[in-house]
PDB file of N, CA and C in Angstrom:
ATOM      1  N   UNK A   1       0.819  -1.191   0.000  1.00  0.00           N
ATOM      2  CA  UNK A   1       0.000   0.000   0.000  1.00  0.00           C
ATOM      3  C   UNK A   1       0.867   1.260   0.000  1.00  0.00           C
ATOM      4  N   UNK A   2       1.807   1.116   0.781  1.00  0.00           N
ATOM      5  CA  UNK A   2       2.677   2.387   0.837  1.00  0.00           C
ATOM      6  C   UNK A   2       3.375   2.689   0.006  1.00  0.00           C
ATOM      7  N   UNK A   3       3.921   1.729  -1.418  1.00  0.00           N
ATOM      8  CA  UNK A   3       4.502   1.596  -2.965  1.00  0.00           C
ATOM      9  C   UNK A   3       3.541   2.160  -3.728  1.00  0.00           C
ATOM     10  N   UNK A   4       2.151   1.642  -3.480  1.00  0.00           N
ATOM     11  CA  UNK A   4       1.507   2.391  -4.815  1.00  0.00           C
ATOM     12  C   UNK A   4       0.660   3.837  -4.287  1.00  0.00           C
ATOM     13  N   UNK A   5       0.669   4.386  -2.981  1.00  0.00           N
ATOM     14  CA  UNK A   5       0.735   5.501  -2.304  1.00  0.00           C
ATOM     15  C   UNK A   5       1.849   6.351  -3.248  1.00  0.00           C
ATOM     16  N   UNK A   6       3.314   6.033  -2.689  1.00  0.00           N
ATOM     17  CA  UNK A   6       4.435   6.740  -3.171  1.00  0.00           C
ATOM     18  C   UNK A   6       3.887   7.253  -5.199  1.00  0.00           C
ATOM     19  N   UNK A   7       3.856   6.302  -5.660  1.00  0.00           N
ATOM     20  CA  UNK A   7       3.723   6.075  -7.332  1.00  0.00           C
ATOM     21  C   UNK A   7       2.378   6.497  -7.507  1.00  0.00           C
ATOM     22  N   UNK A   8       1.460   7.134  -6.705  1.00  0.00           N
ATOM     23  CA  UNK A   8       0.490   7.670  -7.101  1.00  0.00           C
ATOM     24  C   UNK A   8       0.654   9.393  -6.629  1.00  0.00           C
ATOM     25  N   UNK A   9       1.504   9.649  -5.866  1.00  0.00           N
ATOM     26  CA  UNK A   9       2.208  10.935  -5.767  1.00  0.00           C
ATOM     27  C   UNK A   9       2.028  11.496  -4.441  1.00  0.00           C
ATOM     28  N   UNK A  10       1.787  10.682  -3.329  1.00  0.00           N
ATOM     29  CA  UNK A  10       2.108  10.912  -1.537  1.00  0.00           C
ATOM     30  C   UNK A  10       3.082  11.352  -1.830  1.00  0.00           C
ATOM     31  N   UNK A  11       3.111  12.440  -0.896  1.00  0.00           N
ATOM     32  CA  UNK A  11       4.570  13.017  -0.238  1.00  0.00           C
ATOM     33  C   UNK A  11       4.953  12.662   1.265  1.00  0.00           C
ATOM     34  N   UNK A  12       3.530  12.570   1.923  1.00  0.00           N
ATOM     35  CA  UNK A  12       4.259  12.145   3.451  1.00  0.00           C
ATOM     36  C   UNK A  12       2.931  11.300   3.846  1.00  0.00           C
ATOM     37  N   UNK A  13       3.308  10.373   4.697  1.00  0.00           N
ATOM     38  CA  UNK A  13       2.547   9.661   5.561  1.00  0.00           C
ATOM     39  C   UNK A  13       2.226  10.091   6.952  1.00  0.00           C
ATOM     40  N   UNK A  14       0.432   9.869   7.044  1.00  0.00           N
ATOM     41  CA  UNK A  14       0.271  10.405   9.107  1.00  0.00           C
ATOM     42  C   UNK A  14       0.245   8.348   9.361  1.00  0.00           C
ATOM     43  N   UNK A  15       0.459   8.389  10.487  1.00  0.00           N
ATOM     44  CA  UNK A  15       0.010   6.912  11.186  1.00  0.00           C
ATOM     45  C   UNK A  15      -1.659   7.681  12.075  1.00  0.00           C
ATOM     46  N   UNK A  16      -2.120   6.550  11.879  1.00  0.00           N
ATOM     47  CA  UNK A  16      -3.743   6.636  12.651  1.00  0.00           C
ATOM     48  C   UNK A  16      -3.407   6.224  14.281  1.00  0.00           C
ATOM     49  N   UNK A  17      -3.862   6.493  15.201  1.00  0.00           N
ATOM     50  CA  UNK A  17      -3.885   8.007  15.107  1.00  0.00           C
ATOM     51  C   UNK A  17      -3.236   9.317  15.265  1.00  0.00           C
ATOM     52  N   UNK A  18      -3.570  10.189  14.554  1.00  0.00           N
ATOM     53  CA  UNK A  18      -2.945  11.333  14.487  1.00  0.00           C
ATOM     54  C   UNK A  18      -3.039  12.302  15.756  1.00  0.00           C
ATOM     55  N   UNK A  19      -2.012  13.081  15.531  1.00  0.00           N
ATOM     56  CA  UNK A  19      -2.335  14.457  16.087  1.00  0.00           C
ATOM     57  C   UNK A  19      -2.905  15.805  15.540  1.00  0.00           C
ATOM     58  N   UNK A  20      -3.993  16.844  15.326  1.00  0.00           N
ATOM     59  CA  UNK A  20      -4.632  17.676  14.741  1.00  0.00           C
ATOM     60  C   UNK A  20      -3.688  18.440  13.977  1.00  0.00           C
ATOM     61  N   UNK A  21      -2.597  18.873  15.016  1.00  0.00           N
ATOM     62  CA  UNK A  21      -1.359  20.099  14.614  1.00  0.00           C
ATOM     63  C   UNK A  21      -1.017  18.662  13.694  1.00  0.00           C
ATOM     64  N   UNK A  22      -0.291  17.656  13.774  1.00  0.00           N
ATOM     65  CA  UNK A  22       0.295  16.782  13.071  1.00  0.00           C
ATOM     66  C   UNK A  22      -0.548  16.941  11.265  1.00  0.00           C
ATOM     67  N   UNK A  23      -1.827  16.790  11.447  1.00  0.00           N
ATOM     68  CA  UNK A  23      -2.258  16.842  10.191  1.00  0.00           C
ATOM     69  C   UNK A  23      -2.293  18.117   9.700  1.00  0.00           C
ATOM     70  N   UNK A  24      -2.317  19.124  10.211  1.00  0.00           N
ATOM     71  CA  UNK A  24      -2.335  20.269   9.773  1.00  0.00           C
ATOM     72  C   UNK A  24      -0.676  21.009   8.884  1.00  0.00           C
ATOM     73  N   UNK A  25      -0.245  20.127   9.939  1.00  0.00           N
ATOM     74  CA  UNK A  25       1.198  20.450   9.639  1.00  0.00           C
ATOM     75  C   UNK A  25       1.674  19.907   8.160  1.00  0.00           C
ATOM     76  N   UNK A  26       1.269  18.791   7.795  1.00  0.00           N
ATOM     77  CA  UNK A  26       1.566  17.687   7.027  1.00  0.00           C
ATOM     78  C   UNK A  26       1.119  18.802   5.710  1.00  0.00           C
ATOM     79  N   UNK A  27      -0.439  19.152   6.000  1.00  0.00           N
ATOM     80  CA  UNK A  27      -0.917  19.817   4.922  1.00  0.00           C
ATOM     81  C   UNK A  27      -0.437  20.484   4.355  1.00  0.00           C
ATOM     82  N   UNK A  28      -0.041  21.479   5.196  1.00  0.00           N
ATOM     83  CA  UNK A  28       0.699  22.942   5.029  1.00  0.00           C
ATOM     84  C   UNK A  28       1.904  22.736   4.595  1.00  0.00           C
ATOM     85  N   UNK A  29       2.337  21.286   4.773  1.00  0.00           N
ATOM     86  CA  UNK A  29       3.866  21.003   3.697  1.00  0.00           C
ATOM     87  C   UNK A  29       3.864  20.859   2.385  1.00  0.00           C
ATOM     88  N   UNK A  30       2.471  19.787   2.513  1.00  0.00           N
ATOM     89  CA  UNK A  30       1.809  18.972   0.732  1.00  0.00           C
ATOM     90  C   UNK A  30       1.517  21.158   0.187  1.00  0.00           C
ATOM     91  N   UNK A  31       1.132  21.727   0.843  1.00  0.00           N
ATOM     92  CA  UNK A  31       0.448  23.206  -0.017  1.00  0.00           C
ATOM     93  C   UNK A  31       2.310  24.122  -0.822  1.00  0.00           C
ATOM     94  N   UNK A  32       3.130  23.849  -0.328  1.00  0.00           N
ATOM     95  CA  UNK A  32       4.351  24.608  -0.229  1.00  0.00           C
ATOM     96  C   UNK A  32       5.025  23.836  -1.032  1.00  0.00           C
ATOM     97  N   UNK A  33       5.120  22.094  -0.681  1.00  0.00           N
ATOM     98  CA  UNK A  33       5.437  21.492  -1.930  1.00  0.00           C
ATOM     99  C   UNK A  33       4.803  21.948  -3.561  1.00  0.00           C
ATOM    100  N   UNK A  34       3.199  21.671  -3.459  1.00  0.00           N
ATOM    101  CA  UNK A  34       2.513  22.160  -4.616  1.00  0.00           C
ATOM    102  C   UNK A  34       2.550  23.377  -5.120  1.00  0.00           C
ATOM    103  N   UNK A  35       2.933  24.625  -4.185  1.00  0.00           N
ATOM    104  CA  UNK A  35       3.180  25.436  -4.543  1.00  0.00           C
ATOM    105  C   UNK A  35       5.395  25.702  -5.720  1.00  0.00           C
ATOM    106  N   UNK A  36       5.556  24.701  -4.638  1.00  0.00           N
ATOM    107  CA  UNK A  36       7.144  24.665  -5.631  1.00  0.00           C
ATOM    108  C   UNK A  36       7.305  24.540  -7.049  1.00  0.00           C
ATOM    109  N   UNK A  37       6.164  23.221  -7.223  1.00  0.00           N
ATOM    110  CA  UNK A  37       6.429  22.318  -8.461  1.00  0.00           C
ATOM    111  C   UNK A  37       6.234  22.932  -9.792  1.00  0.00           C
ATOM    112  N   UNK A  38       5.427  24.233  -9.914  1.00  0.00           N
ATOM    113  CA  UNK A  38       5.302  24.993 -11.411  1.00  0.00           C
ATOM    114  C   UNK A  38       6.663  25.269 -11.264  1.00  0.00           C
ATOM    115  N   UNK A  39       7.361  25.823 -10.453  1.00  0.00           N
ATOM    116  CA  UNK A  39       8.683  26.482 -10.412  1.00  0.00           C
ATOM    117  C   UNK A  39       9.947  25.499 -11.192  1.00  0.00           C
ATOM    118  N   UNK A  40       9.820  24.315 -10.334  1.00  0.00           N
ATOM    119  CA  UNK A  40      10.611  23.376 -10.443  1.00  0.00           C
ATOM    120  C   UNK A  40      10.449  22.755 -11.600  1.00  0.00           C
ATOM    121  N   UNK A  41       8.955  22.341 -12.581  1.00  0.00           N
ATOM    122  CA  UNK A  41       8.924  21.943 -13.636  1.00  0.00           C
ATOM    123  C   UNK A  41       9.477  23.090 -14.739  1.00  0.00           C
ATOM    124  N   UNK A  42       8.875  24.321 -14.710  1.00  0.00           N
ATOM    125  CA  UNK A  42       9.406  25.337 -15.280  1.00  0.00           C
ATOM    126  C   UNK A  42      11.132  25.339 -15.864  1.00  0.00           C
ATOM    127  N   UNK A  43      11.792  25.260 -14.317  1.00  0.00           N
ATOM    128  CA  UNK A  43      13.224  25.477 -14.419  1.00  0.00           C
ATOM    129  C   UNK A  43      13.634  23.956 -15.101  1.00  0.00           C
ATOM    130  N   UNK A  44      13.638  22.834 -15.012  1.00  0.00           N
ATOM    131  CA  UNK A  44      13.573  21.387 -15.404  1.00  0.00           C
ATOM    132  C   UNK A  44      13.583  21.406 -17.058  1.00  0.00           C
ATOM    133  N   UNK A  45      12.270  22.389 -17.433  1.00  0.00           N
ATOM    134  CA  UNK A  45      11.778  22.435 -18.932  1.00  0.00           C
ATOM    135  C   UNK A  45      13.228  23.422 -19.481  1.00  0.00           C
ATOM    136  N   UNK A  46      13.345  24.259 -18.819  1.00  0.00           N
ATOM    137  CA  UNK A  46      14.417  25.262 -19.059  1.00  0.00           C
ATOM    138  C   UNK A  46      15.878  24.401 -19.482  1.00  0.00           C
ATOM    139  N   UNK A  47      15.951  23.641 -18.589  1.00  0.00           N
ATOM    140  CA  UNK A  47      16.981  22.661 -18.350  1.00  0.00           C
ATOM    141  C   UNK A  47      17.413  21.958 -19.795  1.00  0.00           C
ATOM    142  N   UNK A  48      16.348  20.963 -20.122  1.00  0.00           N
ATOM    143  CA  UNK A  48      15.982  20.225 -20.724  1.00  0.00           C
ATOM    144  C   UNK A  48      15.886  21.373 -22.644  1.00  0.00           C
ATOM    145  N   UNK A  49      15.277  22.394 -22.307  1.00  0.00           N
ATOM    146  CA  UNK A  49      15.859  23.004 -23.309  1.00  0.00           C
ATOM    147  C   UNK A  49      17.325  23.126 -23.682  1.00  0.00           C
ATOM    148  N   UNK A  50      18.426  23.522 -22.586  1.00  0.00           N
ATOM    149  CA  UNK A  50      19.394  23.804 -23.140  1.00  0.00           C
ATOM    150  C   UNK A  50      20.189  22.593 -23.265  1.00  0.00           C
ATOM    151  N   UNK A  51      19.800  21.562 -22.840  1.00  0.00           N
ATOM    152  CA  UNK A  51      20.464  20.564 -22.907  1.00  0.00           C
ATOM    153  C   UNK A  51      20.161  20.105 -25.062  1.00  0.00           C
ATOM    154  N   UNK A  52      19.075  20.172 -24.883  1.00  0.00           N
ATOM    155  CA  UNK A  52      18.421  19.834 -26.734  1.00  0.00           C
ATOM    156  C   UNK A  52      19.389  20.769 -27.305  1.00  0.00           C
ATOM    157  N   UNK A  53      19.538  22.129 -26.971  1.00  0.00           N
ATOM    158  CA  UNK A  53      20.189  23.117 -28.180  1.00  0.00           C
ATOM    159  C   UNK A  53      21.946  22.462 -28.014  1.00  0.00           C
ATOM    160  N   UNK A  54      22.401  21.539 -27.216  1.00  0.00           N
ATOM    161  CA  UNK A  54      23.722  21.184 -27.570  1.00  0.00           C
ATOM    162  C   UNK A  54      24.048  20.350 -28.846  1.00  0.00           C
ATOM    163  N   UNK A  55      25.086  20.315 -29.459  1.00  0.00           N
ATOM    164  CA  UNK A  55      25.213  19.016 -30.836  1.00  0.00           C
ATOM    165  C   UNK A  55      25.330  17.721 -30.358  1.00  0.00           C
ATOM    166  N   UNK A  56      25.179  17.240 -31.416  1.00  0.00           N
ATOM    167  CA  UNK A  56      25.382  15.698 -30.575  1.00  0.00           C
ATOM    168  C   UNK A  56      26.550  15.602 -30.660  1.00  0.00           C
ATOM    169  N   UNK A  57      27.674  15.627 -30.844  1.00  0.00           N
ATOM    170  CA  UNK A  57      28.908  15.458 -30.157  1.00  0.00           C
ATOM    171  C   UNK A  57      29.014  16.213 -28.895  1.00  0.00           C
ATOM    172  N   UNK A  58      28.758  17.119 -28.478  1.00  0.00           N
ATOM    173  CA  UNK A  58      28.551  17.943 -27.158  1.00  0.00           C
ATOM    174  C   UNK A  58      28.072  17.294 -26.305  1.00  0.00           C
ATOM    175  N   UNK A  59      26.958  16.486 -26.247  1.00  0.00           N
ATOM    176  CA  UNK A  59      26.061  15.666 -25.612  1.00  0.00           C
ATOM    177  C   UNK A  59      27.004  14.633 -25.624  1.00  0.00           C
ATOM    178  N   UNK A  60      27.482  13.778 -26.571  1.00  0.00           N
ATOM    179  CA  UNK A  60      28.387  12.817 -26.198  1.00  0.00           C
ATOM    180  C   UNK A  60      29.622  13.019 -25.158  1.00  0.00           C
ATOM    181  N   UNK A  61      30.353  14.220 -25.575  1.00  0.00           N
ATOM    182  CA  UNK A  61      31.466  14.897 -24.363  1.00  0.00           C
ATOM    183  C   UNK A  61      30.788  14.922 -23.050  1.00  0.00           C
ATOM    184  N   UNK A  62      29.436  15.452 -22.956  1.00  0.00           N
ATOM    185  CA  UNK A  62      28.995  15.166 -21.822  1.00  0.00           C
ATOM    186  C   UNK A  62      29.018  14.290 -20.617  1.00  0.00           C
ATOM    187  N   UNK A  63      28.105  13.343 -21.604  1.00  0.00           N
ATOM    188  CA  UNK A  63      28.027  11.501 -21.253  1.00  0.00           C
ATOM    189  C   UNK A  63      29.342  11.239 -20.856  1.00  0.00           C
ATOM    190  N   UNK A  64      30.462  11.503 -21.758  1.00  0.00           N
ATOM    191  CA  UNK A  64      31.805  11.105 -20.866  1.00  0.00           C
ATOM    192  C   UNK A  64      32.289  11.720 -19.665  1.00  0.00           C
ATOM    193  N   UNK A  65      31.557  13.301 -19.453  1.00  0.00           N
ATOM    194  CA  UNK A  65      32.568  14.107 -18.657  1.00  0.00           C
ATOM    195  C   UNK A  65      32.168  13.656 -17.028  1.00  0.00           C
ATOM    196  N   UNK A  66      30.541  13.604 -17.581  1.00  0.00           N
ATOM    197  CA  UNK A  66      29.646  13.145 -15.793  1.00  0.00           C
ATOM    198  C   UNK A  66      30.027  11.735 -15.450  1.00  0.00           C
ATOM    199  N   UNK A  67      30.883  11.113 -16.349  1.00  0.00           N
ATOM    200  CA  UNK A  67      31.510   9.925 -15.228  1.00  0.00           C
ATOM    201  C   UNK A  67      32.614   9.991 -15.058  1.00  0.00           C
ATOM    202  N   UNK A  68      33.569  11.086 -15.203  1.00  0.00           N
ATOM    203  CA  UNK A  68      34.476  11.473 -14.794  1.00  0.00           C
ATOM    204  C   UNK A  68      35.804  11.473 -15.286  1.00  0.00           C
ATOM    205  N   UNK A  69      35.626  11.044 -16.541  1.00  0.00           N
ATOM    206  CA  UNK A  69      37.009  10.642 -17.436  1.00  0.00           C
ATOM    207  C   UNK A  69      37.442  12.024 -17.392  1.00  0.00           C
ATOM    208  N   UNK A  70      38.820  12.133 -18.037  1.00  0.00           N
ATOM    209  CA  UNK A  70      39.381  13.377 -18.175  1.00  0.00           C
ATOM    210  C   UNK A  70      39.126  13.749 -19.355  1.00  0.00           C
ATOM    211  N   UNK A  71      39.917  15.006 -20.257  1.00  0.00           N
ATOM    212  CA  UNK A  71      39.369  15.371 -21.207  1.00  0.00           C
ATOM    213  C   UNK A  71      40.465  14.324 -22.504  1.00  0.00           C
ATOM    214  N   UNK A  72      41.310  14.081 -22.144  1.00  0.00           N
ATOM    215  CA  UNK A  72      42.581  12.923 -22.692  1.00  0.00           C
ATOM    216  C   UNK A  72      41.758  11.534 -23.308  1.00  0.00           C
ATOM    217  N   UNK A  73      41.129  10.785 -21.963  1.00  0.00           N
ATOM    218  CA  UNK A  73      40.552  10.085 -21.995  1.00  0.00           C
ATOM    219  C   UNK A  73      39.120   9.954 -23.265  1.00  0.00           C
ATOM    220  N   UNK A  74      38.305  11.146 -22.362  1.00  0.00           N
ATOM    221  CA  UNK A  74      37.342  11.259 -23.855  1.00  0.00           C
ATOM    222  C   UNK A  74      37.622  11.734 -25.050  1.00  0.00           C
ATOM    223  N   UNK A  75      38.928  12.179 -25.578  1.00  0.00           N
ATOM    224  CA  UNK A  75      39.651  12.391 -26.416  1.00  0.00           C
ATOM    225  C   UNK A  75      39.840  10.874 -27.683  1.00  0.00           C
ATOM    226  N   UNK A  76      40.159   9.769 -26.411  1.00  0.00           N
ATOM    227  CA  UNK A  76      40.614   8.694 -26.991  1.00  0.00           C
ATOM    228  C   UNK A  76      39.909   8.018 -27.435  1.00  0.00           C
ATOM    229  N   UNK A  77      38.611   8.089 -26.492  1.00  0.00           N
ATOM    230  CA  UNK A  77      37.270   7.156 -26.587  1.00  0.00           C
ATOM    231  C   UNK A  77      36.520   7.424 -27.826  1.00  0.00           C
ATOM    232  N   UNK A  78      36.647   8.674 -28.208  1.00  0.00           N
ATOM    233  CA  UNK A  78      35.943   9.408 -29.431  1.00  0.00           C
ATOM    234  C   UNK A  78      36.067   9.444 -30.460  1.00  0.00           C
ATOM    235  N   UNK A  79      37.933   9.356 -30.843  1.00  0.00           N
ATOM    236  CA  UNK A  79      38.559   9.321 -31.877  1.00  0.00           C
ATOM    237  C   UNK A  79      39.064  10.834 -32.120  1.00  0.00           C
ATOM    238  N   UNK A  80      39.362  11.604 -31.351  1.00  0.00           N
ATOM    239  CA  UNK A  80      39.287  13.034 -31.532  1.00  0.00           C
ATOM    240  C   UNK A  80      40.615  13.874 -30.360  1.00  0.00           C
ATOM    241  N   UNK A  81      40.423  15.181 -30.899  1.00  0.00           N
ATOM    242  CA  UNK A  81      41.719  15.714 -30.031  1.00  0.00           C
ATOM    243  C   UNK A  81      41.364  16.032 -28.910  1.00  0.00           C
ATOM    244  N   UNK A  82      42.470  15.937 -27.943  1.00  0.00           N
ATOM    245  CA  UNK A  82      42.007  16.653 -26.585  1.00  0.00           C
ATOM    246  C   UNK A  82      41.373  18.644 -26.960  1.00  0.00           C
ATOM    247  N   UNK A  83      42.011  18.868 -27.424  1.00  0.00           N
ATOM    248  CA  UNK A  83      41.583  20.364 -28.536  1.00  0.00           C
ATOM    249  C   UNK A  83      40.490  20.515 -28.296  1.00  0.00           C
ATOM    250  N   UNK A  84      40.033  19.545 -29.047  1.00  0.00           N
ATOM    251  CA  UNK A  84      38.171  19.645 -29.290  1.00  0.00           C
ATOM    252  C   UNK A  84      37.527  19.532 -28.227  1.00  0.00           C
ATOM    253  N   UNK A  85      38.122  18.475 -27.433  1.00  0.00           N
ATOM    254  CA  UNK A  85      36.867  18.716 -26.302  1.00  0.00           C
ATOM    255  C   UNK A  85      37.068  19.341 -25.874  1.00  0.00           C
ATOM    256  N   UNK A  86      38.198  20.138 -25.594  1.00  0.00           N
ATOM    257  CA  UNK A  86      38.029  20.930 -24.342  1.00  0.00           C
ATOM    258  C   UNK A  86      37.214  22.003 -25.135  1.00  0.00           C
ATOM    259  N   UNK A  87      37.770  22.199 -26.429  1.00  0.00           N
ATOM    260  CA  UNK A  87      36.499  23.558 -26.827  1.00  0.00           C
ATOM    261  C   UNK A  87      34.781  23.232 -26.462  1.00  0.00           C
ATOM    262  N   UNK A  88      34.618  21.735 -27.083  1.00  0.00           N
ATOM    263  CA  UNK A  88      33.311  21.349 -26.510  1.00  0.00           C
ATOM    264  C   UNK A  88      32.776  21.227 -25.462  1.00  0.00           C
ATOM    265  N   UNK A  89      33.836  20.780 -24.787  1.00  0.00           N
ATOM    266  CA  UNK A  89      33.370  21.057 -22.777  1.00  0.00           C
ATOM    267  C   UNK A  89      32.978  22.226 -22.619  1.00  0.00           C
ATOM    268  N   UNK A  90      33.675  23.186 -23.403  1.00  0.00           N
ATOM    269  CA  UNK A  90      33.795  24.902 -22.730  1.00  0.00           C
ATOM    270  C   UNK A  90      32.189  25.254 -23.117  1.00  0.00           C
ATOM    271  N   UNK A  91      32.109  24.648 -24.657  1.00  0.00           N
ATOM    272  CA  UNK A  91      30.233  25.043 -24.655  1.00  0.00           C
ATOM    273  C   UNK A  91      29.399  24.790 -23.865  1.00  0.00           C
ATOM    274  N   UNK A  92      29.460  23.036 -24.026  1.00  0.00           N
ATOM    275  CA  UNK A  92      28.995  22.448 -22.727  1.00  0.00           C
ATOM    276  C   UNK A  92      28.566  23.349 -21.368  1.00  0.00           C
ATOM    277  N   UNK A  93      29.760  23.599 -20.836  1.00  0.00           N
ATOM    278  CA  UNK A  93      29.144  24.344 -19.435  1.00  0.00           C
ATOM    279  C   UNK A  93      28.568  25.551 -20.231  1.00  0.00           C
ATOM    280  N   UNK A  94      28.853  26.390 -21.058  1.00  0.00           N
ATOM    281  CA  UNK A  94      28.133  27.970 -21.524  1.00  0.00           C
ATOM    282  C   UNK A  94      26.780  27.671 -21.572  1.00  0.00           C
ATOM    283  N   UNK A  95      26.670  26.442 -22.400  1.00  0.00           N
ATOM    284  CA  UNK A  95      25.319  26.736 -22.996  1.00  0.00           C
ATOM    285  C   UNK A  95      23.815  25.611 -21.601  1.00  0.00           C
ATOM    286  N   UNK A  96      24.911  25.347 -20.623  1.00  0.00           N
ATOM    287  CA  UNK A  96      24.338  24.786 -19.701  1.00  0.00           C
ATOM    288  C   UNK A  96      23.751  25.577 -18.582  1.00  0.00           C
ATOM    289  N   UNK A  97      25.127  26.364 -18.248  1.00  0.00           N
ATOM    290  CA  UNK A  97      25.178  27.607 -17.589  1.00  0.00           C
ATOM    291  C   UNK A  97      25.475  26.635 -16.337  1.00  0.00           C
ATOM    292  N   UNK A  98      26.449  25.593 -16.604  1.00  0.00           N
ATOM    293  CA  UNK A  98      26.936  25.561 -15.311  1.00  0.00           C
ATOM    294  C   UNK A  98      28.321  25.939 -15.201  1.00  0.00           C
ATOM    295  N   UNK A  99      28.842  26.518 -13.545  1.00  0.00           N
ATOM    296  CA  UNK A  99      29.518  27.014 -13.265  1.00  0.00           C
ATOM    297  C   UNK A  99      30.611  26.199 -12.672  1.00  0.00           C
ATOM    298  N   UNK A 100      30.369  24.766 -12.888  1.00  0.00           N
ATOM    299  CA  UNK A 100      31.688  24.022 -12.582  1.00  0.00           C
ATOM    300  C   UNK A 100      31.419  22.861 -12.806  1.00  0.00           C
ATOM    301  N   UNK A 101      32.488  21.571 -12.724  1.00  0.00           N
ATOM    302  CA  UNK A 101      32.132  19.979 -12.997  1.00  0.00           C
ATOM    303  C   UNK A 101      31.034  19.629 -12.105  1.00  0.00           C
ATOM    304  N   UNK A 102      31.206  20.085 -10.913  1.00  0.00           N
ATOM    305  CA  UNK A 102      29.931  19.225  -9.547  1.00  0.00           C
ATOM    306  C   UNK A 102      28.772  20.043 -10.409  1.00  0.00           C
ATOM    307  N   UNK A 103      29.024  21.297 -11.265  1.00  0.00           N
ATOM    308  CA  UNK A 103      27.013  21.855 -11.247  1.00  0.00           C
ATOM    309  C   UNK A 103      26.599  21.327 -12.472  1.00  0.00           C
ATOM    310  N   UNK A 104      27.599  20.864 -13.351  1.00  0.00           N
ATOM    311  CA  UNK A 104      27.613  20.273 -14.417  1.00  0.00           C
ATOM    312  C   UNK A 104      26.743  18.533 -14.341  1.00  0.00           C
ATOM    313  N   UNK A 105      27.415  18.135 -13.053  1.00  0.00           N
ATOM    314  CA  UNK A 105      27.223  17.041 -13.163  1.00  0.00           C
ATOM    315  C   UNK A 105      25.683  16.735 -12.075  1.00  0.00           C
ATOM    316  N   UNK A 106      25.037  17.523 -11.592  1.00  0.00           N
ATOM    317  CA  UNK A 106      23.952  17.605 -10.778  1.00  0.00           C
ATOM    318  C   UNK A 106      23.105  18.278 -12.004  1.00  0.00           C
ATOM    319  N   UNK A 107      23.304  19.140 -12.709  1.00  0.00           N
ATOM    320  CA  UNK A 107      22.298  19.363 -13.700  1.00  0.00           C
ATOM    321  C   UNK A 107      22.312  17.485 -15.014  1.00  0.00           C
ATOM    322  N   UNK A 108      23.120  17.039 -15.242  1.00  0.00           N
ATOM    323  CA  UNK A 108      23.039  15.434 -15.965  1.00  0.00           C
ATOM    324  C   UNK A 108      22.035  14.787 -15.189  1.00  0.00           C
ATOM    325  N   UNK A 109      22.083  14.939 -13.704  1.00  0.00           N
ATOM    326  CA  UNK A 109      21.132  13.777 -12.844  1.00  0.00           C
ATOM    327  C   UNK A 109      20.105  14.525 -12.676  1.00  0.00           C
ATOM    328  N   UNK A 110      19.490  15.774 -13.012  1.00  0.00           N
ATOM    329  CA  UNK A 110      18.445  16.042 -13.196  1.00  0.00           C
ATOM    330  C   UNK A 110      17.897  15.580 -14.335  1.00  0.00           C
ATOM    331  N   UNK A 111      18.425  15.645 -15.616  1.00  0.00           N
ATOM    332  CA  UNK A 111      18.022  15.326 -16.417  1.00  0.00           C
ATOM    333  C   UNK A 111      18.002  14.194 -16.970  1.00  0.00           C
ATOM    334  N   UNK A 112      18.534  12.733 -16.107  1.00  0.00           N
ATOM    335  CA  UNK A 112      18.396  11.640 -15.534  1.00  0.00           C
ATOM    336  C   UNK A 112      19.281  10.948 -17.025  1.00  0.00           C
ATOM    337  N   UNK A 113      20.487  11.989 -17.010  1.00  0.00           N
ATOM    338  CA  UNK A 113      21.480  11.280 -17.694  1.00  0.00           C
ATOM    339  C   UNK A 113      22.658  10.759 -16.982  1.00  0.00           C
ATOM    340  N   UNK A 114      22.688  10.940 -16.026  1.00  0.00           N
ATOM    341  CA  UNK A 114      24.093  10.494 -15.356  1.00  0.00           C
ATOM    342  C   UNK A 114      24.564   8.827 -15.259  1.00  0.00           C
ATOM    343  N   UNK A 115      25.838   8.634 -16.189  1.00  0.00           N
ATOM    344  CA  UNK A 115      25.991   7.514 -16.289  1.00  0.00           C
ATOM    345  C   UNK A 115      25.969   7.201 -17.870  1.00  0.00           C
ATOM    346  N   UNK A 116      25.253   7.790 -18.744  1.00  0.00           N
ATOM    347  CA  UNK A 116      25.086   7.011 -19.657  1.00  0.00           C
ATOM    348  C   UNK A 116      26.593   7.587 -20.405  1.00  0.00           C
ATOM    349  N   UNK A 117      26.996   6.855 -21.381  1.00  0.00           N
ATOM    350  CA  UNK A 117      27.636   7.080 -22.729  1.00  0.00           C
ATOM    351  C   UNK A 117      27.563   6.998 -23.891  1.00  0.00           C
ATOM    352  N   UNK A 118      26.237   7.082 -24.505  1.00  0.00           N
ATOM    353  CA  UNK A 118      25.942   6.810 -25.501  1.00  0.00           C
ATOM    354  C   UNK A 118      25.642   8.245 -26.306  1.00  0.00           C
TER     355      UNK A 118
END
């Protein structure tokens, strides 16, 4: 019950029985959550845009960079110069607008690429 709760979109569980403030409280979290989520889908869609306007070789440099190879490495894997990627990394973060490897690599697991290489 508490699996298809979660997958039907609960955010928190009361146990029976409750306390009044307890449910009230709960509410007033589910209202602040719901109030987040235009925000959060918004910025996500935003996301997800700039991720589309990269090339697909960009997107591939990616896939290599969020698991951590160096730029040598995805150099080798690719068939290509270290040169290039690093110019392509450099878009990469511009057109991501992230401001370093960790924001680089937390914006991939938003967009529930982290890991892949393809």
């Amino acid at each position: 019950m508490t699996v298809q709760a979660i997958k039907a979109g609960a955010i928190e569980f009361l146990i029976k029985p409750s306390r009044e403030q307890d449910l009230l409280d709960a509410i007033g979290r589910a209202i602040n959550f719901a109030r987040a989520a235009p925000v959060q889908r918004a910025k996500l869609a935003d996301l997800r845009g700039r991720h589309q306007a990269l090339t697909a070789n960009e997107r591939k440099v990616m896939a290599h960079v969020v698991t951590g190879l160096v730029n040598k490495q995805i150099a080798h894997e690719l068939g290509t110069t270290e040169k290039t990627i690093k110019v392509r990394r450099g878009h990469i973060m511009q057109k991501l607008q992230a401001s370093a490897l960790a924001d680089l690599v937390g914006k991939a697991k938003k967009l529930g690429l982290f890991g892949h290489t393809s």
